[in-house]
Each structure stands twice: as C-alpha cells, then as structure tokens.
N, C-alpha and C. Protein backbone atom coordinates (compact mmCIF):
# COMPACT_ATOMS: atom_id res chain seq x y z
N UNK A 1 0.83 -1.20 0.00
CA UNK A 1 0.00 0.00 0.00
C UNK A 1 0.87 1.26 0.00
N UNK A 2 1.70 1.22 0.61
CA UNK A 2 2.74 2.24 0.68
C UNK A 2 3.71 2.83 -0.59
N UNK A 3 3.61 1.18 -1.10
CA UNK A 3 4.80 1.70 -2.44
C UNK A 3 3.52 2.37 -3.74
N UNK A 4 2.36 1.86 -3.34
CA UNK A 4 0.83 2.39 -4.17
C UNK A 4 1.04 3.83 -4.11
N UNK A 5 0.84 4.55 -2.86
CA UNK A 5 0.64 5.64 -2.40
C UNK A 5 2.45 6.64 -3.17
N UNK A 6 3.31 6.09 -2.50
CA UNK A 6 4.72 6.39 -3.28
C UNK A 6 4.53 6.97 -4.91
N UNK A 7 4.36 5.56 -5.11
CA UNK A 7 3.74 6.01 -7.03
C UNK A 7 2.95 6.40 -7.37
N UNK A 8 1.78 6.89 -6.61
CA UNK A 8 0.77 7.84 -6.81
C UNK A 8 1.62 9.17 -6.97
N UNK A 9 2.36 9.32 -5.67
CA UNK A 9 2.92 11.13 -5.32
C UNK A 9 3.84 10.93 -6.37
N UNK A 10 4.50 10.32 -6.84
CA UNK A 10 5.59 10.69 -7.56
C UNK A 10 4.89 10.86 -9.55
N UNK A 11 3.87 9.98 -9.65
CA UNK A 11 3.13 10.13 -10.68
C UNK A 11 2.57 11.32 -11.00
N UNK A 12 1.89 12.08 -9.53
CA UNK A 12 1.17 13.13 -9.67
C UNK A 12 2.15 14.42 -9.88
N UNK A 13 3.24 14.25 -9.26
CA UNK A 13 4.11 15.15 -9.38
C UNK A 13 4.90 15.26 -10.70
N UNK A 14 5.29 14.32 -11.26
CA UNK A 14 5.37 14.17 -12.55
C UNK A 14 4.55 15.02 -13.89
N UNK A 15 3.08 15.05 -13.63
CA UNK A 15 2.44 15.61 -13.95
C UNK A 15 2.48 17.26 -14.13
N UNK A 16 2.57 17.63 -12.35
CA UNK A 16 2.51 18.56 -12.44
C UNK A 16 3.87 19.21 -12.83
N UNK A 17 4.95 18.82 -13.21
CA UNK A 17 6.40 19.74 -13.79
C UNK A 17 5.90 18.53 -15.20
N UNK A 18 5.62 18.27 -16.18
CA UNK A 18 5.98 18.06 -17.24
C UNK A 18 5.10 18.78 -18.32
N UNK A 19 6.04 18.75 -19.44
CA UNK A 19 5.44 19.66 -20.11
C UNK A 19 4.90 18.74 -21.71
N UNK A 20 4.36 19.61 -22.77
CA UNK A 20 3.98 18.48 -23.97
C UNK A 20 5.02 17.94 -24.63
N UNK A 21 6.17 18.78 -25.00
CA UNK A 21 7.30 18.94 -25.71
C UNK A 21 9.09 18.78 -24.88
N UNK A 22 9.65 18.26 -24.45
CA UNK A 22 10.76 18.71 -24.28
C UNK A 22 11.60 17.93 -25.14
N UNK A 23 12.66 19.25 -25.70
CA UNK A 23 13.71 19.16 -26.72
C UNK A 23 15.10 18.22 -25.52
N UNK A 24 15.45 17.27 -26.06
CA UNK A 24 16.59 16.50 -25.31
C UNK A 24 17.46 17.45 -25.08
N UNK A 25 18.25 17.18 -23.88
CA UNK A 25 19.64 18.14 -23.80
C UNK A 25 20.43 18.38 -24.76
N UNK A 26 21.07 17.31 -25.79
CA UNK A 26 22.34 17.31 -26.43
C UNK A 26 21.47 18.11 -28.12
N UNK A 27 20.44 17.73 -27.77
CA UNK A 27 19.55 18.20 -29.12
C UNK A 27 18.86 19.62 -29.72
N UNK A 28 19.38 19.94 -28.01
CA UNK A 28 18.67 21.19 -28.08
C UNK A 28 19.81 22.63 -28.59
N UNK A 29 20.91 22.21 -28.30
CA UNK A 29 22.10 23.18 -29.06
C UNK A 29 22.45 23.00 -30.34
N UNK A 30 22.43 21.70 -30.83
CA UNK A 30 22.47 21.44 -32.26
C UNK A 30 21.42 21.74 -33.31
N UNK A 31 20.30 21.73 -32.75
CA UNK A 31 18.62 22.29 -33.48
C UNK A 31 17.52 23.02 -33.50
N UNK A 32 18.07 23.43 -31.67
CA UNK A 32 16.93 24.82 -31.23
C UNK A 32 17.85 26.35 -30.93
N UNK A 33 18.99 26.09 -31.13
CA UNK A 33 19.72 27.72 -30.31
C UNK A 33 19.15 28.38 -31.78
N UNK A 34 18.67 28.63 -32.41
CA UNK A 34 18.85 29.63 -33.34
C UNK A 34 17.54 30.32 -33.25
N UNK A 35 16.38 29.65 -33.13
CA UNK A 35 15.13 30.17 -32.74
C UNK A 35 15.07 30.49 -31.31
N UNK A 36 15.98 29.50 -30.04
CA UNK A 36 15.88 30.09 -29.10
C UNK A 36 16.94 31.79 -28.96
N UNK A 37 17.84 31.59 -29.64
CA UNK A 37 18.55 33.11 -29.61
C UNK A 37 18.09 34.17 -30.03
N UNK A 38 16.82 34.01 -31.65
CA UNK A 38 16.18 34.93 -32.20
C UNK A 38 15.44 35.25 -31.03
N UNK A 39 14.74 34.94 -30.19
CA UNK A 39 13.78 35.39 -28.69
C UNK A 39 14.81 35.54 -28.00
N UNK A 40 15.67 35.51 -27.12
CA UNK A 40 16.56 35.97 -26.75
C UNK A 40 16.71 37.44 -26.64
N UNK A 41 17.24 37.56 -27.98
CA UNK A 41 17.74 38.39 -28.37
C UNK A 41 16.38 40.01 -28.90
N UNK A 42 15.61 39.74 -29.09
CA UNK A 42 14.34 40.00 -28.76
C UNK A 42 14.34 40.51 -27.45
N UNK A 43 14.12 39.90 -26.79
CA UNK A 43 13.89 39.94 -25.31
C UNK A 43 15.22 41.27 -24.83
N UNK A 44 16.19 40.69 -25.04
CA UNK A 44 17.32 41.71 -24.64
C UNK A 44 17.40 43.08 -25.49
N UNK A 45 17.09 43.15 -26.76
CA UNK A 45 16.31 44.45 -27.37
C UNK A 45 15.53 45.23 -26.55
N UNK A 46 14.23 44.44 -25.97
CA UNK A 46 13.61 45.37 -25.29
C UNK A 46 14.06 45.65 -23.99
N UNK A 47 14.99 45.06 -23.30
CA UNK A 47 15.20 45.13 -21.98
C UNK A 47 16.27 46.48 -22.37
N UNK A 48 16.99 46.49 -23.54
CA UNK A 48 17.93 47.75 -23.89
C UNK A 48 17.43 48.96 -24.16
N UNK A 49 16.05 48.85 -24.85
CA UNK A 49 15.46 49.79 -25.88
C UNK A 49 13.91 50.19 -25.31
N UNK A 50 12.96 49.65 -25.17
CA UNK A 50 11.39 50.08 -25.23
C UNK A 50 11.27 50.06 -24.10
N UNK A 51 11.94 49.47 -22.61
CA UNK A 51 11.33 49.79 -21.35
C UNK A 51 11.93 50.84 -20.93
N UNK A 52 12.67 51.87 -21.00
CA UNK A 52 12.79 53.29 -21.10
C UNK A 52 14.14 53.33 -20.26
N UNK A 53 15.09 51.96 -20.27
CA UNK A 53 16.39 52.43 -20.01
C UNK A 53 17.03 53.43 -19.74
N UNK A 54 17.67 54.46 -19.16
CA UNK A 54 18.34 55.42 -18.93
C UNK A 54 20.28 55.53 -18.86
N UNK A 55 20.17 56.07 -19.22
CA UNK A 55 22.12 56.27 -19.09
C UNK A 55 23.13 56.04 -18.23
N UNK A 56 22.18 55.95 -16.90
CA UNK A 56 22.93 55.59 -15.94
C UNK A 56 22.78 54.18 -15.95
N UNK A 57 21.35 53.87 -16.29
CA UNK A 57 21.05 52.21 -16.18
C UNK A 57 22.54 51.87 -17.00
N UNK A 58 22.53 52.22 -18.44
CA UNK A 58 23.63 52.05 -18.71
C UNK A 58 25.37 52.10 -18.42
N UNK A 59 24.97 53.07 -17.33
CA UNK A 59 26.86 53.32 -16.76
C UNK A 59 26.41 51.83 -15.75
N UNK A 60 25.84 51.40 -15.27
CA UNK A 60 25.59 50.75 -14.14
C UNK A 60 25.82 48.88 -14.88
N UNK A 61 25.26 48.85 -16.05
CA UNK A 61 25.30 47.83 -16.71
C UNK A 61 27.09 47.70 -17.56
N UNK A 62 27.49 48.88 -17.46
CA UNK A 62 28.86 48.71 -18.10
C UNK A 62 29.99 48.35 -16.71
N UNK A 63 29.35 48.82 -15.87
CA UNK A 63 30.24 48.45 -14.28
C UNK A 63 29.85 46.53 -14.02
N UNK A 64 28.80 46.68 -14.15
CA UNK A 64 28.56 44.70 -14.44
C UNK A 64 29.58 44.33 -15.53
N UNK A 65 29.82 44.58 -16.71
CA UNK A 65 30.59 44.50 -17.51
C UNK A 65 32.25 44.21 -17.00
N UNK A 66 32.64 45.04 -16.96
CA UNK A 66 33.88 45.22 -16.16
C UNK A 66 34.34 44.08 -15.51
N UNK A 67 33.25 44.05 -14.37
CA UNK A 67 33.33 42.93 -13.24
C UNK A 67 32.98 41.07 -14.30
N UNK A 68 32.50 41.54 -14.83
CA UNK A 68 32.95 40.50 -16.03
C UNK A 68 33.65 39.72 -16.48
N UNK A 69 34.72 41.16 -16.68
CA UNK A 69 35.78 40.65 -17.71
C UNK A 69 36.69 40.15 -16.57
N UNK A 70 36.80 41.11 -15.60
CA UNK A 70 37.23 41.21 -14.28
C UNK A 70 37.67 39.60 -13.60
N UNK A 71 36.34 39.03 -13.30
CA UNK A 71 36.19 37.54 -13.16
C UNK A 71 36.62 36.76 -13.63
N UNK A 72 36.25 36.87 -15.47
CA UNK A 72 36.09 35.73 -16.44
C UNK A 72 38.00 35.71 -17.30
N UNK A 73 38.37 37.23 -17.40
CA UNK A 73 39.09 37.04 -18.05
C UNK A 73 40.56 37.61 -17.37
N UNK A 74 40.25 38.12 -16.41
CA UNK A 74 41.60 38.93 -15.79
C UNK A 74 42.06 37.59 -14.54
N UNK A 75 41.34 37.43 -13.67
CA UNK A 75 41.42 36.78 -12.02
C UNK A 75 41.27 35.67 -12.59
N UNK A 76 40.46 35.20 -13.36
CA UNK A 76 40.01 34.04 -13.40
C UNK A 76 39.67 33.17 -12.24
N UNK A 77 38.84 33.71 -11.41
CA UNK A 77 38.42 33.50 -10.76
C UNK A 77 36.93 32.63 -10.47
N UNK A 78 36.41 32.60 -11.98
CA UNK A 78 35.44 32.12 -12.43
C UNK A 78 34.97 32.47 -13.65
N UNK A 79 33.70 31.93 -13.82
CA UNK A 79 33.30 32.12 -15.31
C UNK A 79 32.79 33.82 -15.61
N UNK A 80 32.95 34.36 -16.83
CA UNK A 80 32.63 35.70 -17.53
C UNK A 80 31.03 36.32 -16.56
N UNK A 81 31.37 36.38 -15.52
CA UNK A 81 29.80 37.51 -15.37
C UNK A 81 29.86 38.32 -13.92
N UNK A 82 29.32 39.23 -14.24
CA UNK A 82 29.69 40.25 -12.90
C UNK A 82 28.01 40.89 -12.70
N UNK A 83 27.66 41.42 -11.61
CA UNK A 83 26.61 42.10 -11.06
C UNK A 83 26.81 43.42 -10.82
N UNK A 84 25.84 44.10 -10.27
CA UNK A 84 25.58 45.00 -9.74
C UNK A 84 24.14 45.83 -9.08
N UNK A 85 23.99 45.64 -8.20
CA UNK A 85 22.67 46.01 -7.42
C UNK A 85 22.66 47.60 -7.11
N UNK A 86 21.27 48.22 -7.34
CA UNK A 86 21.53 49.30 -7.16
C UNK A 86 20.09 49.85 -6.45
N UNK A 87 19.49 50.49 -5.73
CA UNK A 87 18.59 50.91 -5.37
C UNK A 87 18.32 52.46 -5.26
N UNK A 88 17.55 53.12 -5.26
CA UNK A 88 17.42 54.77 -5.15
C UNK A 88 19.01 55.54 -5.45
N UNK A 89 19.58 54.78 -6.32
CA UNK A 89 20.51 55.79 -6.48
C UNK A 89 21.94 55.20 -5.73
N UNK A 90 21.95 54.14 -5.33
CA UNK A 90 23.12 53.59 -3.99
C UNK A 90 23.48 52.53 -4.55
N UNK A 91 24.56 51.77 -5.28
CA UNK A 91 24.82 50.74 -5.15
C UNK A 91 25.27 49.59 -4.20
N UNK A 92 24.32 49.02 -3.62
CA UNK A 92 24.32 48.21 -3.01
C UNK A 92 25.47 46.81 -2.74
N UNK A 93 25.54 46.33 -3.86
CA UNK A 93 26.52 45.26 -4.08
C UNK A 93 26.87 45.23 -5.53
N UNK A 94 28.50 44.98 -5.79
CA UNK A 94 28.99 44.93 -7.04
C UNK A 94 30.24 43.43 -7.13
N UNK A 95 29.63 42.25 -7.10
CA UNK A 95 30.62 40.98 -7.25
C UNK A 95 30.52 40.58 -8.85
N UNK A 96 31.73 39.69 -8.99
CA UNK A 96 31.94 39.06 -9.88
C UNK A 96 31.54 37.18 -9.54
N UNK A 97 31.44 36.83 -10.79
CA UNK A 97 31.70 35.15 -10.08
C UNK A 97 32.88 34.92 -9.76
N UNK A 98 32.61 33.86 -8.82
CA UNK A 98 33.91 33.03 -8.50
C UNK A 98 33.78 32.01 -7.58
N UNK A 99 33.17 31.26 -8.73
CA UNK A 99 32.90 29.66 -8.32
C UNK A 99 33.87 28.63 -8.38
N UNK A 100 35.12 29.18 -9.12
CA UNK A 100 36.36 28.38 -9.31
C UNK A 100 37.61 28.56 -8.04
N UNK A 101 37.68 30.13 -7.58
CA UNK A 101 38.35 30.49 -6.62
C UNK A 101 37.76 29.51 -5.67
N UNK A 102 36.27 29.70 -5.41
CA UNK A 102 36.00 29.21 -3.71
C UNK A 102 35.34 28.20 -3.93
N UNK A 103 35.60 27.42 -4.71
CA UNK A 103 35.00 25.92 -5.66
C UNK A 103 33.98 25.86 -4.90
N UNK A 104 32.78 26.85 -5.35
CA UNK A 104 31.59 26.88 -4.65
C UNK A 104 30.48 27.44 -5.85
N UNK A 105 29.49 25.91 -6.30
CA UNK A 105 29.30 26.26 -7.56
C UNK A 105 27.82 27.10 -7.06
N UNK A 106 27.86 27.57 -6.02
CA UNK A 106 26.72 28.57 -5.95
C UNK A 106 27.34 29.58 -5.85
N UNK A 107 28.82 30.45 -5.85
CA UNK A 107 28.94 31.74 -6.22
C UNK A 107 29.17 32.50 -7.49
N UNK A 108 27.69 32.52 -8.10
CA UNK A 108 27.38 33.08 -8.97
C UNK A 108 27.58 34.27 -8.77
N UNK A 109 27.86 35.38 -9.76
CA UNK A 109 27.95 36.97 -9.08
C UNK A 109 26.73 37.09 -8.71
N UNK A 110 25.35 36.59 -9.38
CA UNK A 110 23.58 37.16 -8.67
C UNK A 110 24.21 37.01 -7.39
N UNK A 111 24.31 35.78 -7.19
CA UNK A 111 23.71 35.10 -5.61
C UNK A 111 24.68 35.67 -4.45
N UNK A 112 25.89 36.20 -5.42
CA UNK A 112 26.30 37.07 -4.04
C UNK A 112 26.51 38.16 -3.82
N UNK A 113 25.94 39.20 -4.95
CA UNK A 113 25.62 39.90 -4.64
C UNK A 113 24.43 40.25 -4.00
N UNK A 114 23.22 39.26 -4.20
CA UNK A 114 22.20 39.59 -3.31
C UNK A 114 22.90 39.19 -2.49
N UNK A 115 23.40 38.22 -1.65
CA UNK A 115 24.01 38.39 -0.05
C UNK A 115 24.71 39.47 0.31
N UNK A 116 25.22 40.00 -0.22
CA UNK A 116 26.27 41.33 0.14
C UNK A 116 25.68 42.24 0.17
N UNK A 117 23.92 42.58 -0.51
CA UNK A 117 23.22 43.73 -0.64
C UNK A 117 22.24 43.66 0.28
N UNK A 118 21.61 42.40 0.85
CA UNK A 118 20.83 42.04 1.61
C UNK A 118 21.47 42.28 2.94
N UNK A 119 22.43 41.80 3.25
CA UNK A 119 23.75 42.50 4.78
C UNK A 119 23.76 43.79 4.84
N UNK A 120 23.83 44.29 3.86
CA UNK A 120 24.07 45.62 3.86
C UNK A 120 22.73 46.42 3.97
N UNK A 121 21.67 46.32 3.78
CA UNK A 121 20.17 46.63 4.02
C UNK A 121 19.63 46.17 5.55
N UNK A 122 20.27 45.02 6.18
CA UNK A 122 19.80 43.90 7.06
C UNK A 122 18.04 43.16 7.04
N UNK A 123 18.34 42.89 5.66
CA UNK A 123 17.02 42.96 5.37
C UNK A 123 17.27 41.00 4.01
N UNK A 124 15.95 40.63 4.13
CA UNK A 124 16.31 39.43 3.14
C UNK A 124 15.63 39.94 1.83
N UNK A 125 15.39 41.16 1.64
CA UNK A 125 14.23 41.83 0.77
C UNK A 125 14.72 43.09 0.40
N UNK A 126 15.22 43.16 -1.08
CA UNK A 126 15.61 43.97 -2.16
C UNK A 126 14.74 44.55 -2.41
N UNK A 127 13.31 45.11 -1.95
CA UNK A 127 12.41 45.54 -3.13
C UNK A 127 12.83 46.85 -3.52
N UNK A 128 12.28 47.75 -4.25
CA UNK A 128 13.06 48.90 -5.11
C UNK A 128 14.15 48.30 -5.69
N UNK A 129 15.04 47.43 -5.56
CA UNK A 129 16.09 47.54 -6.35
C UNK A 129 16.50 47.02 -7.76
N UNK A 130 17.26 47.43 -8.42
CA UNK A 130 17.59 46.88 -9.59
C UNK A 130 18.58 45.86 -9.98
N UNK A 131 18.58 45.19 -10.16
CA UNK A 131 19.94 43.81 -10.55
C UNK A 131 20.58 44.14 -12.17
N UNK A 132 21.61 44.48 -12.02
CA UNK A 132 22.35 44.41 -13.54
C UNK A 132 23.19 43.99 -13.58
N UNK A 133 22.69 42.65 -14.43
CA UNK A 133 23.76 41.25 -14.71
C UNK A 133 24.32 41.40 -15.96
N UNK A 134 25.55 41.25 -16.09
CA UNK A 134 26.20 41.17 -17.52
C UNK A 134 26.01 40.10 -18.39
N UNK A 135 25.17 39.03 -17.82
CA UNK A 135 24.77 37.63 -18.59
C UNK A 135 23.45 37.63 -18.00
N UNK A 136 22.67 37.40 -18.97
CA UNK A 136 21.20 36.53 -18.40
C UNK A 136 21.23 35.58 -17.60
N UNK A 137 20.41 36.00 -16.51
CA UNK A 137 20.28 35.54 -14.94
C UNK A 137 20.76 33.67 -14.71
N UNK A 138 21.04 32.61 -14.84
CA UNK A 138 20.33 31.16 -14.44
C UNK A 138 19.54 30.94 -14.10
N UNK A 139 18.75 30.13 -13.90
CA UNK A 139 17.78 29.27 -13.17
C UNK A 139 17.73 29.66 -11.76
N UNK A 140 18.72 29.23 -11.16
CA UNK A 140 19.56 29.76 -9.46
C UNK A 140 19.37 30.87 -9.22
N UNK A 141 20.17 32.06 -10.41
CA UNK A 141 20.29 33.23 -10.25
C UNK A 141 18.73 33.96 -10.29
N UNK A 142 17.93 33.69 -10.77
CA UNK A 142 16.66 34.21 -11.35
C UNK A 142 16.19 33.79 -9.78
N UNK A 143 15.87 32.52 -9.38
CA UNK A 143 15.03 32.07 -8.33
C UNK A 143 15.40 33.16 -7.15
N UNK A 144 16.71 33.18 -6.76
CA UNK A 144 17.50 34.12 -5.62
C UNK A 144 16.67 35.47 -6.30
N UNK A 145 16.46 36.07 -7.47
CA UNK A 145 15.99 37.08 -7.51
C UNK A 145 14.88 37.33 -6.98
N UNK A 146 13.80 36.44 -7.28
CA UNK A 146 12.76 35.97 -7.11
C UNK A 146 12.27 36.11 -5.47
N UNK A 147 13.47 35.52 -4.77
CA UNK A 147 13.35 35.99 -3.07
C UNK A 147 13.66 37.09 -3.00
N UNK A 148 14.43 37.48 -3.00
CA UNK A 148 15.12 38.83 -2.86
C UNK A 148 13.86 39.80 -3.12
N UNK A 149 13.34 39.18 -4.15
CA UNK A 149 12.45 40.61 -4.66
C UNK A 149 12.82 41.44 -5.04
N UNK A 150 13.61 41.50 -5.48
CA UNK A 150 14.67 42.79 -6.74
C UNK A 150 13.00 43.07 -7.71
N UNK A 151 13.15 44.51 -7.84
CA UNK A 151 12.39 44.92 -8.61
C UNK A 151 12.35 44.68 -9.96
N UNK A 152 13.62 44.75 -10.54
CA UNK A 152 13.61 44.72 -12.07
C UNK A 152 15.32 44.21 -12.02
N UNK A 153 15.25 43.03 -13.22
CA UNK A 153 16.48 43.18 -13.98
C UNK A 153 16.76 43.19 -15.05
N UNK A 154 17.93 43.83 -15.04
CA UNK A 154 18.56 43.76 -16.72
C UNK A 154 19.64 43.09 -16.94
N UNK A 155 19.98 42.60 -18.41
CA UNK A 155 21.35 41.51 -18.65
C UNK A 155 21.93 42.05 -19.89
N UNK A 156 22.59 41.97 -19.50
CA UNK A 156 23.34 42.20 -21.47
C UNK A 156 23.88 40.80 -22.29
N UNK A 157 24.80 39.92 -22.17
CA UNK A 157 24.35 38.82 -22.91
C UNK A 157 23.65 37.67 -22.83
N UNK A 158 23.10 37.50 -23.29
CA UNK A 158 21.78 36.83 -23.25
C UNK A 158 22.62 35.09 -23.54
N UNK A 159 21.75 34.11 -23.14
CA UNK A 159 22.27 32.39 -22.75
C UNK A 159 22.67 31.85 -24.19
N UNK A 160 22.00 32.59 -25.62
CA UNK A 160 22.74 31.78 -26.51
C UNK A 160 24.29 32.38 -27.52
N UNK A 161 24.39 33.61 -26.23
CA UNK A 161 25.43 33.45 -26.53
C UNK A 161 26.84 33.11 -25.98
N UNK A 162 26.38 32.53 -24.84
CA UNK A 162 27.25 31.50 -24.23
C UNK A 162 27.54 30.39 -24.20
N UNK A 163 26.31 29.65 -24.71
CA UNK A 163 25.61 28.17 -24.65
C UNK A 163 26.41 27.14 -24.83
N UNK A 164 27.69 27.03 -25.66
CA UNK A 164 28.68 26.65 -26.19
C UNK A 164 29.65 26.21 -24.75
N UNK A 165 29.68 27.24 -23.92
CA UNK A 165 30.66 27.15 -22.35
C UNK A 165 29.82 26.57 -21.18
N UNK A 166 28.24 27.13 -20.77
CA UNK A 166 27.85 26.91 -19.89
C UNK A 166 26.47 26.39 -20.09
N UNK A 167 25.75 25.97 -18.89
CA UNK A 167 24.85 25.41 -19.12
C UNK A 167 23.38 26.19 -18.65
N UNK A 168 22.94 27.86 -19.10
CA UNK A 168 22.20 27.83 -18.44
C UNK A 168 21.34 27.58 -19.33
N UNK A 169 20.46 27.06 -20.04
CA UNK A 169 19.85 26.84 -20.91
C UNK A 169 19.15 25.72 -20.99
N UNK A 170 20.43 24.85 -21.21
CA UNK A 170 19.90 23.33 -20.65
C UNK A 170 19.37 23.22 -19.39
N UNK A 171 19.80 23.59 -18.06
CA UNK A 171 18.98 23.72 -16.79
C UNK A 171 17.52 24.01 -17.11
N UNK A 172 17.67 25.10 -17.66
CA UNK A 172 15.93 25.81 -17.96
C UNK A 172 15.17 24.70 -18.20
N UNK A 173 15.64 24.05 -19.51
CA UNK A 173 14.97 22.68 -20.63
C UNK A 173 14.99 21.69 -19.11
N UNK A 174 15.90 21.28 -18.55
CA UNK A 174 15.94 20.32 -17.26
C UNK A 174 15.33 20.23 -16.55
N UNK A 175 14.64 21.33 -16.17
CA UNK A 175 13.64 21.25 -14.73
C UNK A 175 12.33 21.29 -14.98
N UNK A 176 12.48 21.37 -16.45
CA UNK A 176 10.66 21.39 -16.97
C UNK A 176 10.17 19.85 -17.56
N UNK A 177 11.31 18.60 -16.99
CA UNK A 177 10.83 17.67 -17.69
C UNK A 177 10.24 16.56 -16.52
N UNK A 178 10.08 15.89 -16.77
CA UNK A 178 9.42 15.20 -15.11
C UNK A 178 10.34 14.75 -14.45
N UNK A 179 10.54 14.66 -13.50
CA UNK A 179 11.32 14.38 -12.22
C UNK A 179 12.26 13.05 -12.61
N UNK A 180 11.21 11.50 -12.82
CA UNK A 180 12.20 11.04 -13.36
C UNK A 180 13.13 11.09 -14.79
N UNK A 181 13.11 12.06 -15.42
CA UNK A 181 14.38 12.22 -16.69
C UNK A 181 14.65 12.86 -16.86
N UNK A 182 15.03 13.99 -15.29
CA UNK A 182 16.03 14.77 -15.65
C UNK A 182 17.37 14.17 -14.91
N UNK A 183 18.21 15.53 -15.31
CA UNK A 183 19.90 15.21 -15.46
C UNK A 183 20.14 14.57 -13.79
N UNK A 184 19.48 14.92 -13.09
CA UNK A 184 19.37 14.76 -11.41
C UNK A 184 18.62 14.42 -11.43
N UNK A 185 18.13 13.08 -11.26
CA UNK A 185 16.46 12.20 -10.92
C UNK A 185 16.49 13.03 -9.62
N UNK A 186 14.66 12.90 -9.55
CA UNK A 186 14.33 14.09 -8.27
C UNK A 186 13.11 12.45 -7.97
N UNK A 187 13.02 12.37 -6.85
CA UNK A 187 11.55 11.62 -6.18
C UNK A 187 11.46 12.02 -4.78
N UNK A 188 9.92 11.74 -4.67
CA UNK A 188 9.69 11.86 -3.03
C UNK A 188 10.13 10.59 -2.53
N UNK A 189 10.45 11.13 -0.86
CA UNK A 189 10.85 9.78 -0.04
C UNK A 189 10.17 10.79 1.64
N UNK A 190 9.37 10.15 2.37
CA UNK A 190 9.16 10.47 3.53
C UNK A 190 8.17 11.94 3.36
N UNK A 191 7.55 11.64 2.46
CA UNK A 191 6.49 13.06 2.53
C UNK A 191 5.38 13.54 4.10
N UNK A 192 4.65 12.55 4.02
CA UNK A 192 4.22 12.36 5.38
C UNK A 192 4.92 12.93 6.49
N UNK A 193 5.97 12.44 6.97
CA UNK A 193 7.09 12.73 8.16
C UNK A 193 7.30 14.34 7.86
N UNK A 194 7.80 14.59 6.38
CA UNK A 194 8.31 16.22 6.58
C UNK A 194 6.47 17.06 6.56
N UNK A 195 5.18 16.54 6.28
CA UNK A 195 4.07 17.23 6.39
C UNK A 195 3.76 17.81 7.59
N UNK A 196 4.69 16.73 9.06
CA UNK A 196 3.97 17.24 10.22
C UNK A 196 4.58 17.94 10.56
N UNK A 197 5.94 18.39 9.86
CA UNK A 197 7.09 19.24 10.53
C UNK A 197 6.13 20.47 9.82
N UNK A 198 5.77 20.56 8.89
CA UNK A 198 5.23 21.77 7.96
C UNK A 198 4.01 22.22 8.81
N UNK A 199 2.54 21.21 9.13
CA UNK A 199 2.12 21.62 10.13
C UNK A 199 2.15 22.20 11.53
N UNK A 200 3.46 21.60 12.24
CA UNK A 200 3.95 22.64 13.34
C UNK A 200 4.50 23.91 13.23
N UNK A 201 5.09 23.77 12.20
CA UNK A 201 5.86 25.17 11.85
C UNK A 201 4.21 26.30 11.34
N UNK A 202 3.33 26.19 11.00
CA UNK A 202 1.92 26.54 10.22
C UNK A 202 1.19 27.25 11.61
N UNK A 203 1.59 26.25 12.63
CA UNK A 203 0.52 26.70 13.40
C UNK A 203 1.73 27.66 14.37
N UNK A 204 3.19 27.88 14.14
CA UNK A 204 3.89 28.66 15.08
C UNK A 204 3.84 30.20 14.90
N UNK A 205 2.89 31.12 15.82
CA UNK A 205 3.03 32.65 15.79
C UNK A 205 3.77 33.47 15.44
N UNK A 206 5.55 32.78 16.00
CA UNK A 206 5.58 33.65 15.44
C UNK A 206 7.00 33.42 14.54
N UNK A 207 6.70 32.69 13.43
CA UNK A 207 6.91 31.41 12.74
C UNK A 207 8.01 32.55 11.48
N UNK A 208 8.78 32.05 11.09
CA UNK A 208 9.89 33.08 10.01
C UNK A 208 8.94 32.95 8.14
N UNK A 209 9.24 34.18 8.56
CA UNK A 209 8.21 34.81 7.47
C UNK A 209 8.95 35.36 6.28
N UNK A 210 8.84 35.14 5.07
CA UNK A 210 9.82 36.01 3.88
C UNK A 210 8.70 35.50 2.75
C-alpha cells in the first residue's frame, strides 16, 4: 500500500512539472539555439530599448561589464559575469563570479551579490532595487531574484550566446521535464514525516516569514 501511495505522489508530481514537448539536452544546441537566440535576443532588445532604459542604467550595466571581464578574463576566478545592485541611487553590491576560486558552484555573481546587498540593508528583501547582470540571470540566479524581490532586472548577454561554455539553458529545458528524466532524478521519499514538521511550523506565531 505504501509503495501504491509512493507512485501515486511521484506520478502526480510528474504531472505537475511536465510539459507536452521537451527538446533532449544534447539536441537542443544542435537544433533549437537559433530560434531560441532569435527570442533571446528580442527579449534583450527590449530590456535595452522600449522599457525606457536610462544612461545611468547604462553606466551601471557597463560596471557589471567590467566585473565580467574582471572575473572571467583577468582573475580568473570564475566564469565571464559580474553584477551589480543598485537601489534609489546607492549601489548596493557589485561581485563578480567566483565559483572556481571558492570551488563553490553557488557563487554566482547574482547570488552574491544579493548576499552582500541584503547584509548591507539587514534585510532578506531587495524591493526597489535593480539587478544588472552582464549575462542573463540562471535558473539559481533568477530564483535568488525571485526571493530577494529585486524589482527589475537587466542583462546584457543573453544564454545563446554563451551556450557553447555553460549550461544555463539546458537547466531551464531540465527542470521542466518530469522528475524522473532529468539530469538529477528528483523523487519523493518520507512526505508524510516532513508534512507534520510543515504543520507545526503553520501553526507557530511567530513562525519566520519572507
């Protein structure tokens, strides 16, 4: 009955992350980057052009830049991408990656510069602020935005034109396919047990809130 119930949750969940279509990993750089870059690139048009960009947005996006090259091609400290957070006028946090220095494949420049901007606020909540990434966000990087609550971001190169070095692209395609076939099989184990921890924590007053 148990292993019934198991393959129920993992069936249903299946469901709910899969989609009609997914393009295979190795298939998807050899036969989709060209339509996925035409949107892309689209996309980064308007993020340059029709949402009413300003000059500084631009000095601010050329300081992401920098920290870039900074990272990717000077320190080598990690791969090509740098940040910069900025709010009412204050820049908040300005890192580069460097996931190779501190072989820590979560220091993305996003993710630490929201930590360095979030310390510096004492707050887990960016709102007003702006994120300007010199590469289109990741998966990771986007989600951390996502908490943070950064108001708006902007990127300057966009995933197919990296696609060749890194993988954020394929991640995207990865997490939209069902649990069992992606690159990291995902299943439930012990749902029940972590539900009652979720119910105590539900009913605690004065319980951590974000």
């Amino acid at each position: 009955m148990a292993d019934k119930g198991m393959a129920d949750e993992a069936h249903w969940l299946d469901r709910l992350f899969s989609t009609p279509h997914v393009v295979p990993r190795r298939a998807f750089l050899a036969s989709g980057a060209a339509v996925f870059a035409a949107a892309s690139i689209g996309e980064a048009g308007a993020a340059t052009g029709a949402s009413g960009a300003t000059d500084q947005d631009r000095a601010y996006m050329r300081q992401a830049i920098e920290l870039m090259r900074k990272a990717g091609v000077v320190d080598k400290t990690g791969g090509p991408f740098g940040v910069v957070i900025v709010r009412d006028g204050e820049v908040l946090a300005a890192e580069g990656n460097s996931v190779v220095r501190d072989n820590d494949p979560t220091a993305h420049a996003e993710v630490k510069a929201i930590r360095a901007a979030c310390k510096k606020v004492g707050s887990p909540h960016l709102k007003g602020a702006t994120l300007f990434s010199s590469c289109e966000p990741c998966p990771m990087c986007y989600a951390a935005s996502y908490w943070a609550r950064v108001n708006k971001i902007y990127y300057a190169a966009a995933w197919p034109d990296y696609a060749d070095l890194f993988d954020d692209a394929n991640i995207s395609a990865d997490i939209k396919k069902p649990y069992a076939q992606r690159t990291v099989p995902v299943e439930p184990l012990l749902r029940s047990e972590a539900q009652k921890v979720w119910a105590e924590f539900r009913n605690l007053p004065d319980r951590a809130k974000y």
